[in-house]
Protein backbone atom coordinates (compact mmCIF):
# COMPACT_ATOMS: atom_id res chain seq x y z
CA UNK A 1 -3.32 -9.43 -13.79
CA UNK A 2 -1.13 -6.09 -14.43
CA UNK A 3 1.99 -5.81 -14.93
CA UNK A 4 3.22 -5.05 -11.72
CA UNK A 5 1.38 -7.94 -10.29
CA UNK A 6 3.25 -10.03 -12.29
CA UNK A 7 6.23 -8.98 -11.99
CA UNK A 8 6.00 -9.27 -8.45
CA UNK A 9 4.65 -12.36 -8.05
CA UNK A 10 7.37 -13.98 -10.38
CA UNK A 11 9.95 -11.99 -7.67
CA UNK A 12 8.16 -13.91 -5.10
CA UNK A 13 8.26 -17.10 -6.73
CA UNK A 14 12.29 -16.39 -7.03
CA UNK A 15 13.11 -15.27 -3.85
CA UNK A 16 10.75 -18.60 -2.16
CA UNK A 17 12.72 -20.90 -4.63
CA UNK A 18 15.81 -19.28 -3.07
CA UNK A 19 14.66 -20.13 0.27
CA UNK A 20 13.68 -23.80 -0.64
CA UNK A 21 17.91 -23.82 -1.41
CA UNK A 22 18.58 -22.63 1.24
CA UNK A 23 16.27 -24.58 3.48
CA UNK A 24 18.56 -27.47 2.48
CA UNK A 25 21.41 -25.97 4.03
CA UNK A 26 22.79 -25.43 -0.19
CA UNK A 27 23.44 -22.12 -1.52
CA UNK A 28 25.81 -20.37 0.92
CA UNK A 29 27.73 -19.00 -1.93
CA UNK A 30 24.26 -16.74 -2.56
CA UNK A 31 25.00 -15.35 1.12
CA UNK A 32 26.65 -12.08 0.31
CA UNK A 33 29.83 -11.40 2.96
CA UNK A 34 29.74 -15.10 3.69
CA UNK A 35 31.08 -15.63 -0.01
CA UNK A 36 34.02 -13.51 0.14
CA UNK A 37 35.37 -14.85 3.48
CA UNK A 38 38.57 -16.35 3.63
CA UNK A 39 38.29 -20.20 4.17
CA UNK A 40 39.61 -20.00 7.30
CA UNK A 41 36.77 -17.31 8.32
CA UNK A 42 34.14 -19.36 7.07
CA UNK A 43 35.64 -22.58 8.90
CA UNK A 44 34.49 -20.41 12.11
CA UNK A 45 30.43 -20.90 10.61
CA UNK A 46 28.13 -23.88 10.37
CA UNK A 47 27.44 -23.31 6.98
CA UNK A 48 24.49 -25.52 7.14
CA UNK A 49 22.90 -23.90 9.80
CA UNK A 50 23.57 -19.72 8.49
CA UNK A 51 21.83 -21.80 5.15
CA UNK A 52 18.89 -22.99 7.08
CA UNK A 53 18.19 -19.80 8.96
CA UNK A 54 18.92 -17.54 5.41
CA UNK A 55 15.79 -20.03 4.27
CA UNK A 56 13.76 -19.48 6.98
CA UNK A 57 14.52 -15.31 6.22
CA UNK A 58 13.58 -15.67 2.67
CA UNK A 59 10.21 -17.25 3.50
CA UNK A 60 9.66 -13.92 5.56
CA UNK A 61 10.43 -11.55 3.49
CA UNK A 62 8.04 -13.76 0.66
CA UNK A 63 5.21 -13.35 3.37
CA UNK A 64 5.36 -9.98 3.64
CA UNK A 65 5.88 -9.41 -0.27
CA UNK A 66 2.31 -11.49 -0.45
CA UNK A 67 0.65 -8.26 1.17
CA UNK A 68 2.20 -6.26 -1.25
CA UNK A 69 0.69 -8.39 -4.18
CA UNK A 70 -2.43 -7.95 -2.42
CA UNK A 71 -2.29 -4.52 -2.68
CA UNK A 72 -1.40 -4.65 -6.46
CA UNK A 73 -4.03 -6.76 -7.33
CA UNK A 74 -7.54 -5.86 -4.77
CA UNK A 75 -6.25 -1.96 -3.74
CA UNK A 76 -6.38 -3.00 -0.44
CA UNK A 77 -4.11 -0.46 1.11
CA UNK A 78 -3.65 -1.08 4.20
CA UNK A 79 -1.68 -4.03 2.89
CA UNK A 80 0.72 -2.31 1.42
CA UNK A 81 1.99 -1.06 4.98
CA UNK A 82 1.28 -4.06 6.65
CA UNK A 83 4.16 -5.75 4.27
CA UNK A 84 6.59 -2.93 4.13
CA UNK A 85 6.20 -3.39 8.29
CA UNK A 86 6.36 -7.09 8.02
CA UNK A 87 9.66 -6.31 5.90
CA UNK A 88 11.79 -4.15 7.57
CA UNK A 89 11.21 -5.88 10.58
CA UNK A 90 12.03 -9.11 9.52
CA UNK A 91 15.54 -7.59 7.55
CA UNK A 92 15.96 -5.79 11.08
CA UNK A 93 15.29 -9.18 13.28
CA UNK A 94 17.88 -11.17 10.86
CA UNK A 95 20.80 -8.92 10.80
CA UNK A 96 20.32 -8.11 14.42
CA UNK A 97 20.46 -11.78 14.88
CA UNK A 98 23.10 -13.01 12.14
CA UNK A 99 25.66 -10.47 13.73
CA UNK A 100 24.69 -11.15 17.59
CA UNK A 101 23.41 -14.93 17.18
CA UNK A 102 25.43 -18.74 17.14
């Protein structure tokens, strides 16, 4: 394994033990805007429930970083633009829906 393997797949290891926080509704302090909210702005959120879906987001994005390591490690590149796809969609889908969503 190279070194950009690796170094990817320890980013994906990060970013899905950021989602396992997240998938139990812990960790809103990681959301950035959320954090710097007023207390009576975030009193407007369930907090549990922005966690939960951030969680759900994070295990995404990891999916789609897992066709990037596939690139890395067996050339295969029509992975490579299968995840950046996968990616950008998925950011897309979860700021379209954080802003227009309960």
């Amino acid at each position: 394994m190279n070194g950009a393997a690796m170094t990817l797949a320890a980013v994906i290891v990060v970013f899905a033990g950021i989602g396992v926080l997240f998938s139990k509704g812990k960790g809103a302090f990681l959301i950035a805007g959320y954090n710097t909210k007023p207390k009576e702005e975030k009193a407007k959120y369930d907090e549990v429930a922005l966690c939960k879906f951030m969680g759900k987001l994070t295990f995404a994005i990891c999916f789609s970083m897992l066709f990037w390591l596939l690139d890395v490690l067996y050339e295969v590149r029509w992975a490579y633009m299968a995840g950046t796809l996968l990616f950008f969609c998925f950011v897309m889908f979860g700021v379209a829906y954080i802003n227009t969503g309960n």
